[in-house]
C-alpha atoms as a PDB file:
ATOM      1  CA  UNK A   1      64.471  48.171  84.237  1.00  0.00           C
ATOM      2  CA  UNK A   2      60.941  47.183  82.728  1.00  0.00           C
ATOM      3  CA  UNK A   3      60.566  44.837  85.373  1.00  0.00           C
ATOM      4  CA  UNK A   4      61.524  47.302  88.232  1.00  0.00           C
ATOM      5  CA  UNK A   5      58.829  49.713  86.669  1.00  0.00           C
ATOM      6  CA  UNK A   6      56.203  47.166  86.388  1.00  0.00           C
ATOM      7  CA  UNK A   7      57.088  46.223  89.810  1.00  0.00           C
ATOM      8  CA  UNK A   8      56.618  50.543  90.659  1.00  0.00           C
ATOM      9  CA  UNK A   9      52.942  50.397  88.965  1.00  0.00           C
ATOM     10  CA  UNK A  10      51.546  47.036  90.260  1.00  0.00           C
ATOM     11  CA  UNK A  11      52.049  48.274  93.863  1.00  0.00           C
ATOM     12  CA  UNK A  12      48.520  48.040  95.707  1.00  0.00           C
ATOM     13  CA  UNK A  13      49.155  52.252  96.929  1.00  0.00           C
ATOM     14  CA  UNK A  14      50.015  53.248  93.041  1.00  0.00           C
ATOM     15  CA  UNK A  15      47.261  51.525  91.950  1.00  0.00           C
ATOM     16  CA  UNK A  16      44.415  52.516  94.880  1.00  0.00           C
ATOM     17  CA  UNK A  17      45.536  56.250  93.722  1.00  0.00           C
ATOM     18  CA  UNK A  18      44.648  55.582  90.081  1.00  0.00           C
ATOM     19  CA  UNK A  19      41.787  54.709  91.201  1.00  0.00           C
ATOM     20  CA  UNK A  20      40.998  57.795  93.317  1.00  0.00           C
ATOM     21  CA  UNK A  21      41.954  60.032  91.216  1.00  0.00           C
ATOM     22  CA  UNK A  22      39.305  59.001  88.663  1.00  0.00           C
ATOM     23  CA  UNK A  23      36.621  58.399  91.000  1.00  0.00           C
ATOM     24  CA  UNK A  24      37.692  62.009  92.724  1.00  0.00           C
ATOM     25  CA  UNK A  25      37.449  63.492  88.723  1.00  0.00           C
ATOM     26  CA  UNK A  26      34.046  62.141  88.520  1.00  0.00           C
ATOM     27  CA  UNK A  27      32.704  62.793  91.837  1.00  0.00           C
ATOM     28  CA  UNK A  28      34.040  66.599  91.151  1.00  0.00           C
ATOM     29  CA  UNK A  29      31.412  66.476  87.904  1.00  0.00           C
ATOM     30  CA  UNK A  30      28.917  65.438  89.679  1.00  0.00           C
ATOM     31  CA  UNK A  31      28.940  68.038  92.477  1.00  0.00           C
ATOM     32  CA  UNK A  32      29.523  70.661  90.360  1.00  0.00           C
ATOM     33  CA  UNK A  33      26.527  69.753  88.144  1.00  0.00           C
ATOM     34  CA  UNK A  34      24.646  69.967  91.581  1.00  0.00           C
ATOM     35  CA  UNK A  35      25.460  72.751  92.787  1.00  0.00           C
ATOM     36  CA  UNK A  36      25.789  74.636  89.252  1.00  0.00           C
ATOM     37  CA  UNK A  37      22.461  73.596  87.882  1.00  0.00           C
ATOM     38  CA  UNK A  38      20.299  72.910  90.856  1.00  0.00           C
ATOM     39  CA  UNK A  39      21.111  74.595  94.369  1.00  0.00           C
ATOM     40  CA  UNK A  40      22.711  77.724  92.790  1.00  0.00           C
ATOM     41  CA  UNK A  41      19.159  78.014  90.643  1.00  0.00           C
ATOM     42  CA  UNK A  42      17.378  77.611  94.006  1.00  0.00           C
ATOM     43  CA  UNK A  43      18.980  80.413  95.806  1.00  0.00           C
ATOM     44  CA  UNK A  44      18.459  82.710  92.503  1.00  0.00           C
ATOM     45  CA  UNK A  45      15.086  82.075  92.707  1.00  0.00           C
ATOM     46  CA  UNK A  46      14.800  83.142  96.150  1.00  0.00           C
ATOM     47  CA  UNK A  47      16.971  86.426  95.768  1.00  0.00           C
ATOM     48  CA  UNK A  48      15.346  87.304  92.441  1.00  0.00           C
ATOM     49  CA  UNK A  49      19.072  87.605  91.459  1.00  0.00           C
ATOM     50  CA  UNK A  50      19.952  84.868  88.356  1.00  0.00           C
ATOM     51  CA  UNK A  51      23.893  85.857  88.383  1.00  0.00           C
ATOM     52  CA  UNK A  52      25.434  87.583  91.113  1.00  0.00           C
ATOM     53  CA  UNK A  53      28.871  88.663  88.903  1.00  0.00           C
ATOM     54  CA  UNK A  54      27.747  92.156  87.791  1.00  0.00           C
ATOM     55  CA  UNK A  55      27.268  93.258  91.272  1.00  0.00           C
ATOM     56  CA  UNK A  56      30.116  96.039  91.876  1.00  0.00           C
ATOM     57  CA  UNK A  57      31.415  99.256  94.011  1.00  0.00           C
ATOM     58  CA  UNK A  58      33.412 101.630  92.683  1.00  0.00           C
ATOM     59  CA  UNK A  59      35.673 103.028  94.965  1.00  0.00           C
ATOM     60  CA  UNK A  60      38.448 106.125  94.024  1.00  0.00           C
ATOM     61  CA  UNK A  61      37.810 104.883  90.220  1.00  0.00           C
ATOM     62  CA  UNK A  62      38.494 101.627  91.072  1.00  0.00           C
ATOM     63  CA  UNK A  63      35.707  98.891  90.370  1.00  0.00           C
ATOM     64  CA  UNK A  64      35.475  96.604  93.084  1.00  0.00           C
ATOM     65  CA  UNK A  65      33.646  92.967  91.840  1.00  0.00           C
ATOM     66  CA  UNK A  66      32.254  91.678  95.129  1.00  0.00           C
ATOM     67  CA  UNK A  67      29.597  89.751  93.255  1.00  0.00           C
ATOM     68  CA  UNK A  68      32.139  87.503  92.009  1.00  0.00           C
ATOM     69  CA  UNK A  69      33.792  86.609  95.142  1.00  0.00           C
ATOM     70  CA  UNK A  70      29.677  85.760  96.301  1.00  0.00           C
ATOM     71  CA  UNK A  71      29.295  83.244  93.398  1.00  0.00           C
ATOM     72  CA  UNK A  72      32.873  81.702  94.206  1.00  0.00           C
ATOM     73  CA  UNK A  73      31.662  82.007  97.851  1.00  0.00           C
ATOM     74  CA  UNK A  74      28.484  80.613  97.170  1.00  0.00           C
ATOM     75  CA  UNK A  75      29.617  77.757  95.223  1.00  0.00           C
ATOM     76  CA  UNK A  76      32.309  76.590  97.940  1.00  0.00           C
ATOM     77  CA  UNK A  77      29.493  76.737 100.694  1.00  0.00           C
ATOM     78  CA  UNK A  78      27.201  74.730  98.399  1.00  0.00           C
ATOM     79  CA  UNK A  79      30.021  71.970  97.672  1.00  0.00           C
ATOM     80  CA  UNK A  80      31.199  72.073 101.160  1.00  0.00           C
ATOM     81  CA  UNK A  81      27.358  71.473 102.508  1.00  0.00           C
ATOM     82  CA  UNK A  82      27.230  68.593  99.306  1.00  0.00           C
ATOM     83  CA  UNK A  83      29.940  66.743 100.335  1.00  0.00           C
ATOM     84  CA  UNK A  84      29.572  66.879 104.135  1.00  0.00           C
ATOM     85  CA  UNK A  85      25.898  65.956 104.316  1.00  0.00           C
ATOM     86  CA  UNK A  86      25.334  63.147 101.063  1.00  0.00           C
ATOM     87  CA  UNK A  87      29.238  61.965 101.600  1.00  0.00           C
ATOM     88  CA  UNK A  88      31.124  62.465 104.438  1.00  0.00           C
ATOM     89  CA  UNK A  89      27.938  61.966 107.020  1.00  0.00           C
ATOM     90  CA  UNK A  90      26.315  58.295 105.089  1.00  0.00           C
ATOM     91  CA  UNK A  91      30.128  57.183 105.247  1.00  0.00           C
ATOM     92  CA  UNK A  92      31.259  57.958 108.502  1.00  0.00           C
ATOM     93  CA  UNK A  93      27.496  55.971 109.435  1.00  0.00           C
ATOM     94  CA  UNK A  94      28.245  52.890 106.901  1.00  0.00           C
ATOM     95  CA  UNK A  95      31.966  52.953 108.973  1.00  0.00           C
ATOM     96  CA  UNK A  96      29.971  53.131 111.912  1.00  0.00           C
ATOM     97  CA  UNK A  97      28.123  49.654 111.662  1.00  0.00           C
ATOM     98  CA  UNK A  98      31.249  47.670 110.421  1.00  0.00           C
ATOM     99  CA  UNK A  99      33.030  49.010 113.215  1.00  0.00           C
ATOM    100  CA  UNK A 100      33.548  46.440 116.202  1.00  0.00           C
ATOM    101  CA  UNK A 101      33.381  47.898 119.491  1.00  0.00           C
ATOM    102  CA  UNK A 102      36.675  47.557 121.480  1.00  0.00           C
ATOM    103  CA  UNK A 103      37.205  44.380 123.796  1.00  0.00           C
ATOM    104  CA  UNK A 104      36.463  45.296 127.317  1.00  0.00           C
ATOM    105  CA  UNK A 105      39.273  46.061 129.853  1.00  0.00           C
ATOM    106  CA  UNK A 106      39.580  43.278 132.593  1.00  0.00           C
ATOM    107  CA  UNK A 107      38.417  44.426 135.839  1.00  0.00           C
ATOM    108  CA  UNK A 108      41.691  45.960 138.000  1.00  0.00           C
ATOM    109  CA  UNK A 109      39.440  46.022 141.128  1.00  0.00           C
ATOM    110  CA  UNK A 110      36.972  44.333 143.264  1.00  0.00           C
ATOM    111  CA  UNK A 111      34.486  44.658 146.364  1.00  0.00           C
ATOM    112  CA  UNK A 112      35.424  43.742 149.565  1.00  0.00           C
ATOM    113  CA  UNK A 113      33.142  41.625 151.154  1.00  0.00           C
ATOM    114  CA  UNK A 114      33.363  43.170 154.684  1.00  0.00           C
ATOM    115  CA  UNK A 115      33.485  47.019 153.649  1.00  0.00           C
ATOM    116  CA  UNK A 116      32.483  47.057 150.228  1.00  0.00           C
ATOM    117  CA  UNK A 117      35.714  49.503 149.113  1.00  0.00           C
ATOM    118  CA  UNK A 118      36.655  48.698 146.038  1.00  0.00           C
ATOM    119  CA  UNK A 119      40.138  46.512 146.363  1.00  0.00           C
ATOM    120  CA  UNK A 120      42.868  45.416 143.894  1.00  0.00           C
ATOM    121  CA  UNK A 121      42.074  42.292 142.698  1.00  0.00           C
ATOM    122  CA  UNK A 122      45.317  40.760 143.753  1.00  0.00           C
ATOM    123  CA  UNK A 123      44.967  42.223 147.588  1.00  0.00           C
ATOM    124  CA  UNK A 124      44.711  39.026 150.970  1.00  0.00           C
ATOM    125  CA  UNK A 125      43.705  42.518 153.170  1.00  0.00           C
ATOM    126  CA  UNK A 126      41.963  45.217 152.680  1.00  0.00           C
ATOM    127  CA  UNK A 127      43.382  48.632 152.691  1.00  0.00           C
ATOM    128  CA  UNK A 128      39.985  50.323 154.305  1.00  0.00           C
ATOM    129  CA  UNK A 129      39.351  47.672 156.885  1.00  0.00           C
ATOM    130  CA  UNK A 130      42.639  45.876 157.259  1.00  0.00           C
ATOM    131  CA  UNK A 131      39.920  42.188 156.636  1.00  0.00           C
ATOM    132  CA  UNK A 132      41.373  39.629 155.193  1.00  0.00           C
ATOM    133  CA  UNK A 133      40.423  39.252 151.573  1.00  0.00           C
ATOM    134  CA  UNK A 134      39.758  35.523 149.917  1.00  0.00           C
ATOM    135  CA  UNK A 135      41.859  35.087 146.701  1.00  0.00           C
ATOM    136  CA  UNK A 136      40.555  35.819 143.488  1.00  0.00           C
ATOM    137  CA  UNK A 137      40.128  32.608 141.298  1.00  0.00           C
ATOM    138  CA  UNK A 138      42.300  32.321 138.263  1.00  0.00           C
ATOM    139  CA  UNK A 139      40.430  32.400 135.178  1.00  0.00           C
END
């Protein structure tokens, strides 16, 4: 049994999601230190408008808090922007360079030499001009 669950927890998957769970936990602080102490600052300083929470309607005696749905609003546009544009874009362009470009597909066709229609390679005549066409040389 202790070897079956040692087995279970040494697997390269078990292990890689340790690992991104604590790098995700971390990554989580530091965008929400970001976007809590230096973009959501920012935008207060341009609305004149520190905390957006106490903003409210009443409607029929009931108090509507819209200015809490803006913060929670807010902060998902903020951490959506962070992560797109200083993660997901300089990743997707690291991937980019390491990424070999696909081999080339062989030709299928060819010129013919009388009517310049492009020919199977394999083809003695040409269906345009009815020529005969030299071989193709095995490479």
């Amino acid at each position: 049994m202790a070897r079956g669950f040692r087995d279970f927890i040494l697997r390269g998957n078990v292990v890689d999601l340790a690992v991104a769970v604590v790098v995700g936990t971390a990554f989580t602080a530091i965008v929400t230190a970001l976007v809590k102490d230096i973009l959501t600052p920012l935008i207060a300083a341009i609305f004149k408008q520190p905390d957006f929470a106490k903003l409210s309607v009443t409607l029929n005696h009931s108090q509507i808090l819209y200015g809490a749905f803006l913060n929670a609003l807010i902060s998902f546009l903020l951490i959506a922007f962070t992560v797109y544009f200083f993660v997901v874009l300089p990743v997707n362009s690291l991937m980019a360079r390491f990424k070999k470009a696909p081999p080339a597909a062989p030709p299928t066709t060819r010129p013919c030499p009388e009517c310049l229609s492009d020919i199977p390679i394999a083809a003695v005549r040409c269906a345009h001009c009815a020529q005969p066409v030299p071989p193709v040389a095995a490479s």
